[in-house]
N, C-alpha and C. Protein backbone atom coordinates (compact mmCIF):
# COMPACT_ATOMS: atom_id res chain seq x y z
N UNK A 1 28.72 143.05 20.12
CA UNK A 1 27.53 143.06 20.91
C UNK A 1 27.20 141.67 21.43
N UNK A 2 27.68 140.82 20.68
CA UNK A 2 27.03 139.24 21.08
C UNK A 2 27.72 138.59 22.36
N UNK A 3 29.34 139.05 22.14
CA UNK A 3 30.23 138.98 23.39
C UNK A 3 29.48 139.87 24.47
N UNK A 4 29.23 140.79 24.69
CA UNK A 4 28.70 141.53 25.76
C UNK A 4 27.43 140.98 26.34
N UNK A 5 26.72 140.19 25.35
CA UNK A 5 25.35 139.60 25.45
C UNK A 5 25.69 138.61 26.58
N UNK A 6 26.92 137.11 25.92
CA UNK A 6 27.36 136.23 26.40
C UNK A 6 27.89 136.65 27.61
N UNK A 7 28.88 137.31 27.96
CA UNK A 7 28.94 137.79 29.18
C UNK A 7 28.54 138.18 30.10
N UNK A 8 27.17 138.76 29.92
CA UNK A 8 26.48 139.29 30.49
C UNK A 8 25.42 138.10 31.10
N UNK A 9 24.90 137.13 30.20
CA UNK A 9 24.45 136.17 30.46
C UNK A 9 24.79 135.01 31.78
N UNK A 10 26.75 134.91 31.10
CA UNK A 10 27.26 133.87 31.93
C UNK A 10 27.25 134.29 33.23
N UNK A 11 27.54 135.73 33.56
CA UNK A 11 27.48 136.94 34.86
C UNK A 11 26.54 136.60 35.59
N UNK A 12 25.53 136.70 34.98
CA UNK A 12 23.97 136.29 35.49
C UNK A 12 23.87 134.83 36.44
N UNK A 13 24.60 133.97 35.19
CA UNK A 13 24.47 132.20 35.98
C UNK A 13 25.55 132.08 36.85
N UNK A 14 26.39 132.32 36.66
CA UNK A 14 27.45 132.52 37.45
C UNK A 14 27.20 132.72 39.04
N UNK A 15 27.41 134.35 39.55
CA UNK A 15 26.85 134.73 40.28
C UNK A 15 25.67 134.27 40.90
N UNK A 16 25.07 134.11 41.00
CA UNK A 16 24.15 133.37 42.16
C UNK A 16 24.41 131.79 42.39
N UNK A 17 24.86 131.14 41.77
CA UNK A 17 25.41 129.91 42.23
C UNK A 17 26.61 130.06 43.02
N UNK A 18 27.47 131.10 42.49
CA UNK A 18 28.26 131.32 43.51
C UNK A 18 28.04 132.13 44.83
N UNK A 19 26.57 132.36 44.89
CA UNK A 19 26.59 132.71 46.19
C UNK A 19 25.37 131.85 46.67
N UNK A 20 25.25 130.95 46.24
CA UNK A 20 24.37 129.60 47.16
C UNK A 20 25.58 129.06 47.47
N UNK A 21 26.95 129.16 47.03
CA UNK A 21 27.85 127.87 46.89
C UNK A 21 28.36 128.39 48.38
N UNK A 22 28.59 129.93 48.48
CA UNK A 22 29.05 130.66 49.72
C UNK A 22 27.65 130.51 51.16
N UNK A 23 26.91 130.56 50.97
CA UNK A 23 26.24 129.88 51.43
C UNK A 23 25.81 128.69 52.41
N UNK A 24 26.50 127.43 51.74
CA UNK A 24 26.66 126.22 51.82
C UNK A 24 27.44 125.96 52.56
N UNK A 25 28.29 126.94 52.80
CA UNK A 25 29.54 126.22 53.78
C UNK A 25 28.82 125.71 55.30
N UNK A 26 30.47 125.21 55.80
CA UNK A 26 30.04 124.14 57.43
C UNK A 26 29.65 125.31 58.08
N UNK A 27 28.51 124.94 59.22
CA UNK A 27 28.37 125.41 60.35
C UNK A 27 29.97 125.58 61.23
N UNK A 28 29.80 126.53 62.12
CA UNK A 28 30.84 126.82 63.01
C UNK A 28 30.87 125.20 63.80
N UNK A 29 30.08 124.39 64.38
CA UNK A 29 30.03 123.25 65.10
C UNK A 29 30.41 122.28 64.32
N UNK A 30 30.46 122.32 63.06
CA UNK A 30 30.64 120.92 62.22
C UNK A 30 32.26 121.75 61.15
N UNK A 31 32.46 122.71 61.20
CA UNK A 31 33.78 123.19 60.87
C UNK A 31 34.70 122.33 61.26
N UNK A 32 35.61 122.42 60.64
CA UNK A 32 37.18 121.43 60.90
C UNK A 32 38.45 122.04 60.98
N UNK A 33 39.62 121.84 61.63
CA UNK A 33 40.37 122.72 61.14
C UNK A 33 41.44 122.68 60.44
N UNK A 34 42.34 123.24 59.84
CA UNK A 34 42.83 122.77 58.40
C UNK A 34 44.05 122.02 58.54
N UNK A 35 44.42 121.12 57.95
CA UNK A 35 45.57 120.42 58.28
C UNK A 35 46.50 120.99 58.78
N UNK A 36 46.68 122.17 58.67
CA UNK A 36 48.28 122.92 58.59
C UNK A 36 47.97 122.97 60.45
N UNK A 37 47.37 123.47 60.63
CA UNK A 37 46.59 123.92 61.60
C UNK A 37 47.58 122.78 62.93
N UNK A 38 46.97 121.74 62.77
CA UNK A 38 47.63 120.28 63.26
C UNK A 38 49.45 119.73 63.01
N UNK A 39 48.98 120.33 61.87
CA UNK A 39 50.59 120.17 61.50
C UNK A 39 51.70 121.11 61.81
N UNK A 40 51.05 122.26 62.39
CA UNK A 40 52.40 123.22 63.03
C UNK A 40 52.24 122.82 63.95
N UNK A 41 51.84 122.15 64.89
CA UNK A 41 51.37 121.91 65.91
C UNK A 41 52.41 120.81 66.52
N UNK A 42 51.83 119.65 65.70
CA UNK A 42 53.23 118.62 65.61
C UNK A 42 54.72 119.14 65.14
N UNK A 43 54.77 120.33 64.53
CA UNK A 43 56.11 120.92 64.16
C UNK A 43 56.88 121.26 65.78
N UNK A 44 55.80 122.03 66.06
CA UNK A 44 56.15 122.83 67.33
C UNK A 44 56.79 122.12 68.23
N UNK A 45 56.00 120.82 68.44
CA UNK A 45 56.35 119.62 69.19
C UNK A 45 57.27 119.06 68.90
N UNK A 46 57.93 118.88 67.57
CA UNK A 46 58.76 118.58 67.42
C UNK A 46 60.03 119.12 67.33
N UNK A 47 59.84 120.57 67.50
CA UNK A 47 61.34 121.11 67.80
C UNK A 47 60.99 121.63 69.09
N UNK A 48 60.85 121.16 70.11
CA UNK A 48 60.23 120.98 71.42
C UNK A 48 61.15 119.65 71.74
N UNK A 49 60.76 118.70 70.77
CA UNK A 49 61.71 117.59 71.36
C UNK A 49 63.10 117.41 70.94
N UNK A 50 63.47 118.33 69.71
CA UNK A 50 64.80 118.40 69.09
C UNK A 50 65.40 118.92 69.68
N UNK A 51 64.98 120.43 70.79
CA UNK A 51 65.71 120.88 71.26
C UNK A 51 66.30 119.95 72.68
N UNK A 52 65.35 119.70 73.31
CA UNK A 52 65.35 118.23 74.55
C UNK A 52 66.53 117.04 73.96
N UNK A 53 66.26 116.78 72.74
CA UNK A 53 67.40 116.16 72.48
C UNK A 53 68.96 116.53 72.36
N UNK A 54 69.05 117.64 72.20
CA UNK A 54 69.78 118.26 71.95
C UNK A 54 70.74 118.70 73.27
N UNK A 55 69.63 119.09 73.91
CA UNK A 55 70.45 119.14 75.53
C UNK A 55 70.45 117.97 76.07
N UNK A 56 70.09 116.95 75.72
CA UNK A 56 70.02 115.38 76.28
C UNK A 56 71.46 114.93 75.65
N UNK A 57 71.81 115.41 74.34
CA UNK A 57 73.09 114.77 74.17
C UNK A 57 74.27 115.77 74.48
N UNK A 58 73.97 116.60 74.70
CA UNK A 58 75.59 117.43 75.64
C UNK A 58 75.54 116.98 76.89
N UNK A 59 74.51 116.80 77.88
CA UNK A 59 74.25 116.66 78.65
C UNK A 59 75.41 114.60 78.72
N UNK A 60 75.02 114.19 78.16
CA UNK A 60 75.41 113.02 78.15
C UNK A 60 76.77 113.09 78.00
N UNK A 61 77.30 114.03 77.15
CA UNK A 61 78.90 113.82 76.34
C UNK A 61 79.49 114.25 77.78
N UNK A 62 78.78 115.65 78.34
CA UNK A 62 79.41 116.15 79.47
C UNK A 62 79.29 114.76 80.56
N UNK A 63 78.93 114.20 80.41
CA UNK A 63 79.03 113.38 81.58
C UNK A 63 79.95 112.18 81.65
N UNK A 64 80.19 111.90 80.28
CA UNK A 64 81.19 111.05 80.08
C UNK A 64 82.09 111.69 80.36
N UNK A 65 82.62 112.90 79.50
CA UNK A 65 83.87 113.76 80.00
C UNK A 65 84.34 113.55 81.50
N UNK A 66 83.19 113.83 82.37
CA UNK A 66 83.92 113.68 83.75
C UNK A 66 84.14 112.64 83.79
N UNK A 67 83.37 111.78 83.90
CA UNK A 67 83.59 109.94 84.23
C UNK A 67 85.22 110.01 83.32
N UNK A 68 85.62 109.92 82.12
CA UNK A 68 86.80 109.82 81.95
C UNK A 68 88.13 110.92 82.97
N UNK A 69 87.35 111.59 83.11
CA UNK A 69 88.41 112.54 84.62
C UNK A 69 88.97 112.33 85.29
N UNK A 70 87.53 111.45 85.72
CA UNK A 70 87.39 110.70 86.96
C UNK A 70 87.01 111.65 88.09
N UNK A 71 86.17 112.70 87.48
CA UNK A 71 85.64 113.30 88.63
C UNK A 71 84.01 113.50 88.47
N UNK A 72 83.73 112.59 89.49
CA UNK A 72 82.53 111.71 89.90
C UNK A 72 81.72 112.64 90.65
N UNK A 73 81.75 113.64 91.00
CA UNK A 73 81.11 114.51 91.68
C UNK A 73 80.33 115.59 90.67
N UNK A 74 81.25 115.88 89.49
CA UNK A 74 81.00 117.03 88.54
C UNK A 74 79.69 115.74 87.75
N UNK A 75 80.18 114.71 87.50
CA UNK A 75 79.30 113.64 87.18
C UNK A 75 77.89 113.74 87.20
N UNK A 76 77.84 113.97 88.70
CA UNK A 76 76.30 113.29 89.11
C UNK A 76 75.88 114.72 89.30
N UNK A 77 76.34 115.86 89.04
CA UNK A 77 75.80 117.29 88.97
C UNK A 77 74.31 117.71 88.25
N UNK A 78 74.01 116.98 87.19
CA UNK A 78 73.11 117.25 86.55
C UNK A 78 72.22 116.21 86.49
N UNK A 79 72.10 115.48 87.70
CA UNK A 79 71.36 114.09 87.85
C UNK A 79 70.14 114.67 88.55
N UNK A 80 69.10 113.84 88.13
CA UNK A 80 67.55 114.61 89.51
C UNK A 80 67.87 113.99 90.38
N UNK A 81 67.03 114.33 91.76
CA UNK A 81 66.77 113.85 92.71
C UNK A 81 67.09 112.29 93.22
N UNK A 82 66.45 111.88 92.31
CA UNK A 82 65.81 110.07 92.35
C UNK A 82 67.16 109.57 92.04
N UNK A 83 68.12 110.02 90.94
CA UNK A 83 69.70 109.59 90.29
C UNK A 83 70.32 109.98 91.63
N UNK A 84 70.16 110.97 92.07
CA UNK A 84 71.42 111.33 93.16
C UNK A 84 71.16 110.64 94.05
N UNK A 85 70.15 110.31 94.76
CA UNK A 85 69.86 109.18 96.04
C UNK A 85 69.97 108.11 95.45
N UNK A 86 70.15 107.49 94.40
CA UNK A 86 70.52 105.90 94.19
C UNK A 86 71.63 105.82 93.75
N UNK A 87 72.39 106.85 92.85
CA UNK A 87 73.93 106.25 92.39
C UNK A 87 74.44 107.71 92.50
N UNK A 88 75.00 108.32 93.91
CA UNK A 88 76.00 109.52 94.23
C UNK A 88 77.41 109.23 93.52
N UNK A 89 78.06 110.03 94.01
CA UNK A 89 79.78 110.42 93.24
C UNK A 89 80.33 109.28 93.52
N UNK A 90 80.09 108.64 95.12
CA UNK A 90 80.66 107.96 95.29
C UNK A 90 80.79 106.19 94.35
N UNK A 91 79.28 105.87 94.82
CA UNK A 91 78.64 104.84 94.05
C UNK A 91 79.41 104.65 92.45
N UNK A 92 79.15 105.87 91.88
CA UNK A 92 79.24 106.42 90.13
C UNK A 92 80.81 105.81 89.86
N UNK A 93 81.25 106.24 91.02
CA UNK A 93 83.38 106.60 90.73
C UNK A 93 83.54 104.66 90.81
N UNK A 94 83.06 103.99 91.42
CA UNK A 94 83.30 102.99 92.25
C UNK A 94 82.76 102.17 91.33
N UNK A 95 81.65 102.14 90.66
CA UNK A 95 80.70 101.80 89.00
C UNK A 95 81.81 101.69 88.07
N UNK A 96 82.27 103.03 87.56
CA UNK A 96 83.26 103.69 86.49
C UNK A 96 84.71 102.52 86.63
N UNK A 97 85.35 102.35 87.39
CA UNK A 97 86.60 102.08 88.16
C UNK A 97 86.06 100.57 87.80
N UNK A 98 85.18 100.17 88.06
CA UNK A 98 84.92 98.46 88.06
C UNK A 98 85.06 98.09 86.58
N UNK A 99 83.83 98.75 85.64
CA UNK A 99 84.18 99.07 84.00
C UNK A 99 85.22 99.08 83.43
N UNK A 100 86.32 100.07 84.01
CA UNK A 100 87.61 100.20 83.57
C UNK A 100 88.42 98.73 83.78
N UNK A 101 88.07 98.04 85.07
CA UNK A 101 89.57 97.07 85.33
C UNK A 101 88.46 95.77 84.11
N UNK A 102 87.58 96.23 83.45
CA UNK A 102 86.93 94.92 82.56
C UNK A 102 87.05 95.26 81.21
N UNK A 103 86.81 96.49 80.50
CA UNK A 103 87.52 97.29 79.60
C UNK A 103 88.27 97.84 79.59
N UNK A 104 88.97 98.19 80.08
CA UNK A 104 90.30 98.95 80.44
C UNK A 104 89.66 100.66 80.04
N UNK A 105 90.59 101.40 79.21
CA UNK A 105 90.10 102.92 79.44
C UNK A 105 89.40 103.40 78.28
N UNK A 106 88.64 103.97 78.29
CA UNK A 106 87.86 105.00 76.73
C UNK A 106 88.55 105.25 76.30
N UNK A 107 88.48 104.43 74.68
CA UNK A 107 89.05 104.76 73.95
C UNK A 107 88.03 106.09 73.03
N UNK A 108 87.36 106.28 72.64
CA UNK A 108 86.31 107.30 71.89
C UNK A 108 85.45 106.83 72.26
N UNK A 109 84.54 107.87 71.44
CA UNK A 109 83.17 107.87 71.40
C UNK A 109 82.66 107.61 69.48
N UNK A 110 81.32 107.02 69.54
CA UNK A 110 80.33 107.14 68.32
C UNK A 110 79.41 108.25 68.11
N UNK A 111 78.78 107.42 67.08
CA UNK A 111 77.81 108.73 67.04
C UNK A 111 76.51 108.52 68.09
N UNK A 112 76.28 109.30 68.56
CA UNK A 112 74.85 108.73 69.46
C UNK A 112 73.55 108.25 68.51
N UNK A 113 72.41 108.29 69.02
CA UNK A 113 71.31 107.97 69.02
C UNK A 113 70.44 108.52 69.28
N UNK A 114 69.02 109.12 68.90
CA UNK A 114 68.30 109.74 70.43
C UNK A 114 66.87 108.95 69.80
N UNK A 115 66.22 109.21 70.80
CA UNK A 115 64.85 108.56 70.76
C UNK A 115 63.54 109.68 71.79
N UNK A 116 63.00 109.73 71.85
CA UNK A 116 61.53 110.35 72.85
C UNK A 116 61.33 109.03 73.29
N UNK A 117 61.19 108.68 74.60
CA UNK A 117 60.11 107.84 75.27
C UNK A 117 59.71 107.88 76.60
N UNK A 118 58.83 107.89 76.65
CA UNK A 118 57.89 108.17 77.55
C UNK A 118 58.22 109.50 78.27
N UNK A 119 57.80 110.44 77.75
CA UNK A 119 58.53 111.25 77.98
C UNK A 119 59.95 112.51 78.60
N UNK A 120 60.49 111.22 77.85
CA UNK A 120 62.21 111.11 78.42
C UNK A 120 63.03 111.73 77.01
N UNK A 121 64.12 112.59 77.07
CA UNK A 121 64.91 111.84 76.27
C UNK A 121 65.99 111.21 76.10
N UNK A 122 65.91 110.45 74.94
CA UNK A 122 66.95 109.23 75.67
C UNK A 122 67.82 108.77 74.56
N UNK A 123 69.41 109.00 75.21
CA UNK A 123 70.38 109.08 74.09
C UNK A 123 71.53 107.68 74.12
N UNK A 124 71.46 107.22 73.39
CA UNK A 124 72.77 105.98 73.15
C UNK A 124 73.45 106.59 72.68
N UNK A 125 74.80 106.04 73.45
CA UNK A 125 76.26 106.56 72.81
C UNK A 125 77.42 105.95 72.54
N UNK A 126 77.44 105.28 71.78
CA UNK A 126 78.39 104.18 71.64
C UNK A 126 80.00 104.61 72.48
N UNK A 127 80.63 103.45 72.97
CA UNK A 127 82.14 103.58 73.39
C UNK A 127 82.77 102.85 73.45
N UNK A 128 83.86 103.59 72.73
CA UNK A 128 84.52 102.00 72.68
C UNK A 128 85.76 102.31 73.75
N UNK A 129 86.33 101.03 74.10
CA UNK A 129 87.23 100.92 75.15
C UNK A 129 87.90 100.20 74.64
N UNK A 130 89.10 99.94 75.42
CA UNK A 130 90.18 99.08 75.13
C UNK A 130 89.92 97.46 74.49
N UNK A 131 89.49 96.95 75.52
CA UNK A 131 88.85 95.56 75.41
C UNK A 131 87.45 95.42 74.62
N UNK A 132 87.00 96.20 74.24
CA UNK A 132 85.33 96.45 73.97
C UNK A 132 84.61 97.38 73.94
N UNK A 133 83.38 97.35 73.27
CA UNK A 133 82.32 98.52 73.21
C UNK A 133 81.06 97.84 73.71
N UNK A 134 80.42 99.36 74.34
CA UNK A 134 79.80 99.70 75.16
C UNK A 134 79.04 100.48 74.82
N UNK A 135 77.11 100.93 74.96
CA UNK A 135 76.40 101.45 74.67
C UNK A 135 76.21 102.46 76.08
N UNK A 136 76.70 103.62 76.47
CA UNK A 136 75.88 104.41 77.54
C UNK A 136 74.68 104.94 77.07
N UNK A 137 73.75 104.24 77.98
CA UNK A 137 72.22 105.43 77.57
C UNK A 137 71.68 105.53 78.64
N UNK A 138 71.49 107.29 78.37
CA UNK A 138 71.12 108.65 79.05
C UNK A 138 69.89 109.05 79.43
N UNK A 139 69.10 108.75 79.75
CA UNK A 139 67.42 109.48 79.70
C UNK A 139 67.63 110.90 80.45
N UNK A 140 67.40 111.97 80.15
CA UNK A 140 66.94 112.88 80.51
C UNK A 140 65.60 113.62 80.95
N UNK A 141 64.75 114.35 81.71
CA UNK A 141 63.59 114.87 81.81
C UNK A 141 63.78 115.99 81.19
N UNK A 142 62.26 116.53 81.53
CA UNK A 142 62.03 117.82 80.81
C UNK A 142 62.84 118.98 81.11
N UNK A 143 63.12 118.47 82.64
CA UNK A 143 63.84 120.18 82.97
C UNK A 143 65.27 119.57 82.24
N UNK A 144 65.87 118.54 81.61
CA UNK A 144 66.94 118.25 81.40
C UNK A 144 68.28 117.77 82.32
N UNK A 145 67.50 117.22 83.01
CA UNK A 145 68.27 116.29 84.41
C UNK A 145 68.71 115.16 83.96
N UNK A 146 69.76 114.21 84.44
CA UNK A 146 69.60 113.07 84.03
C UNK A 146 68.79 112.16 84.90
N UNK A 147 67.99 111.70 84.96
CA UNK A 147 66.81 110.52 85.02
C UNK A 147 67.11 109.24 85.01
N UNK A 148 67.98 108.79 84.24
CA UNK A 148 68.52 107.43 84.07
C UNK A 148 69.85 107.23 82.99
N UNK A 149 70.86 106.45 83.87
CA UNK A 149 71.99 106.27 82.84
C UNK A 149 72.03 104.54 83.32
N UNK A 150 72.86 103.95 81.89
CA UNK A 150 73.13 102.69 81.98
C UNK A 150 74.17 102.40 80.80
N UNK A 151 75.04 101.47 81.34
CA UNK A 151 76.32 101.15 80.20
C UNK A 151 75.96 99.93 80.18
N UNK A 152 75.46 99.69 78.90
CA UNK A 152 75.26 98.18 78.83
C UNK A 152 76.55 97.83 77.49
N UNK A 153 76.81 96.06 77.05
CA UNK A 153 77.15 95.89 76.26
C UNK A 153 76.74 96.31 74.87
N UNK A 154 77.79 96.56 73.89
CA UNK A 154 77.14 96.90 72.53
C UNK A 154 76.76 95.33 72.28
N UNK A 155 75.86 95.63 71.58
CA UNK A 155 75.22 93.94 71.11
C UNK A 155 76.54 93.35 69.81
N UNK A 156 76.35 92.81 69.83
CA UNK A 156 77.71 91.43 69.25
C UNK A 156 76.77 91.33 67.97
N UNK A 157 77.46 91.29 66.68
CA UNK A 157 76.60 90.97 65.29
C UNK A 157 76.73 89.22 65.18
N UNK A 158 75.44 88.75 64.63
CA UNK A 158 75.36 87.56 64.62
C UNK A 158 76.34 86.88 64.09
N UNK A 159 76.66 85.74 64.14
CA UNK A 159 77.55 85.15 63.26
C UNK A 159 77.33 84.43 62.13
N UNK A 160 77.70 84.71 60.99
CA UNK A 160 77.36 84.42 59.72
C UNK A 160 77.66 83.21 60.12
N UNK A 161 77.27 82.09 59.15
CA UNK A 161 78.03 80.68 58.38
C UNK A 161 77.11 79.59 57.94
């Protein structure tokens, strides 16, 4: 009987604090919303940009492929607008060909790189050539065009001593 008493008691205190406590909650205007909330959000976004990367680096490999072809036309196929009026098949082949008589020919490829910026994406790809290596990087847009390419030198490691 004393258990039933106690229980009955705690029931008593219990219950209504727990419903001042329900009560108490935020207004709809001062509500927040829950981390997760934000955080699929940034998920979403981020395989939003994985996938962008993703076609940013085939997109790139395919483009080397031709450039080693040497067909400069299949090249500049997936270039926007702005790429094709400043560096065409012709320009590209005539670029490629200059590279070659200073490195001589592709030897492989590395592993790339990718990065988001400004809303680009944008892939380094190491290459090495006969004489030297070489960083190509790719920017792509959203629709997955190329936007910007550039073969710069791989940077040289300092010299110890």
């Amino acid at each position: 009987m004393h258990r039933k008493l106690i229980l009955a008691t705690l029931a008593a205190l219990v219950m209504p604090a727990m419903s001042m406590a329900a009560g108490q909650q935020h207004s709809a205007a001062t509500a927040q919303n829950h981390p997760a909330a934000s955080a699929h959000a940034n998920a979403t976004a981020g395989e939003a940009g994985a996938a962008r990367i993703e076609t940013c680096t085939a997109t790139t490999n395919t483009l080397i492929d031709h450039l080693e072809k040497g067909d400069f036309k299949s090249a500049t196929s997936n270039f926007d607008a702005t790429m094709k009026a400043n560096l065409g098949a012709d320009k590209l082949g005539q670029f490629w060909k200059q590279v070659a008589s200073q490195v001589g020919t592709l030897q492989g490829r590395g592993t790339p790189r990718n990065m988001m910026y400004e809303g680009h994406a944008v892939i380094t790809l190491p290459l090495h050539f006969e004489k030297g290596d070489a960083n190509a990087q790719v920017a792509c847009d959203a629709d997955g065009k190329v936007a910007g390419f550039f073969l710069r030198p791989a940077s040289v490691p300092a010299a110890s001593g």
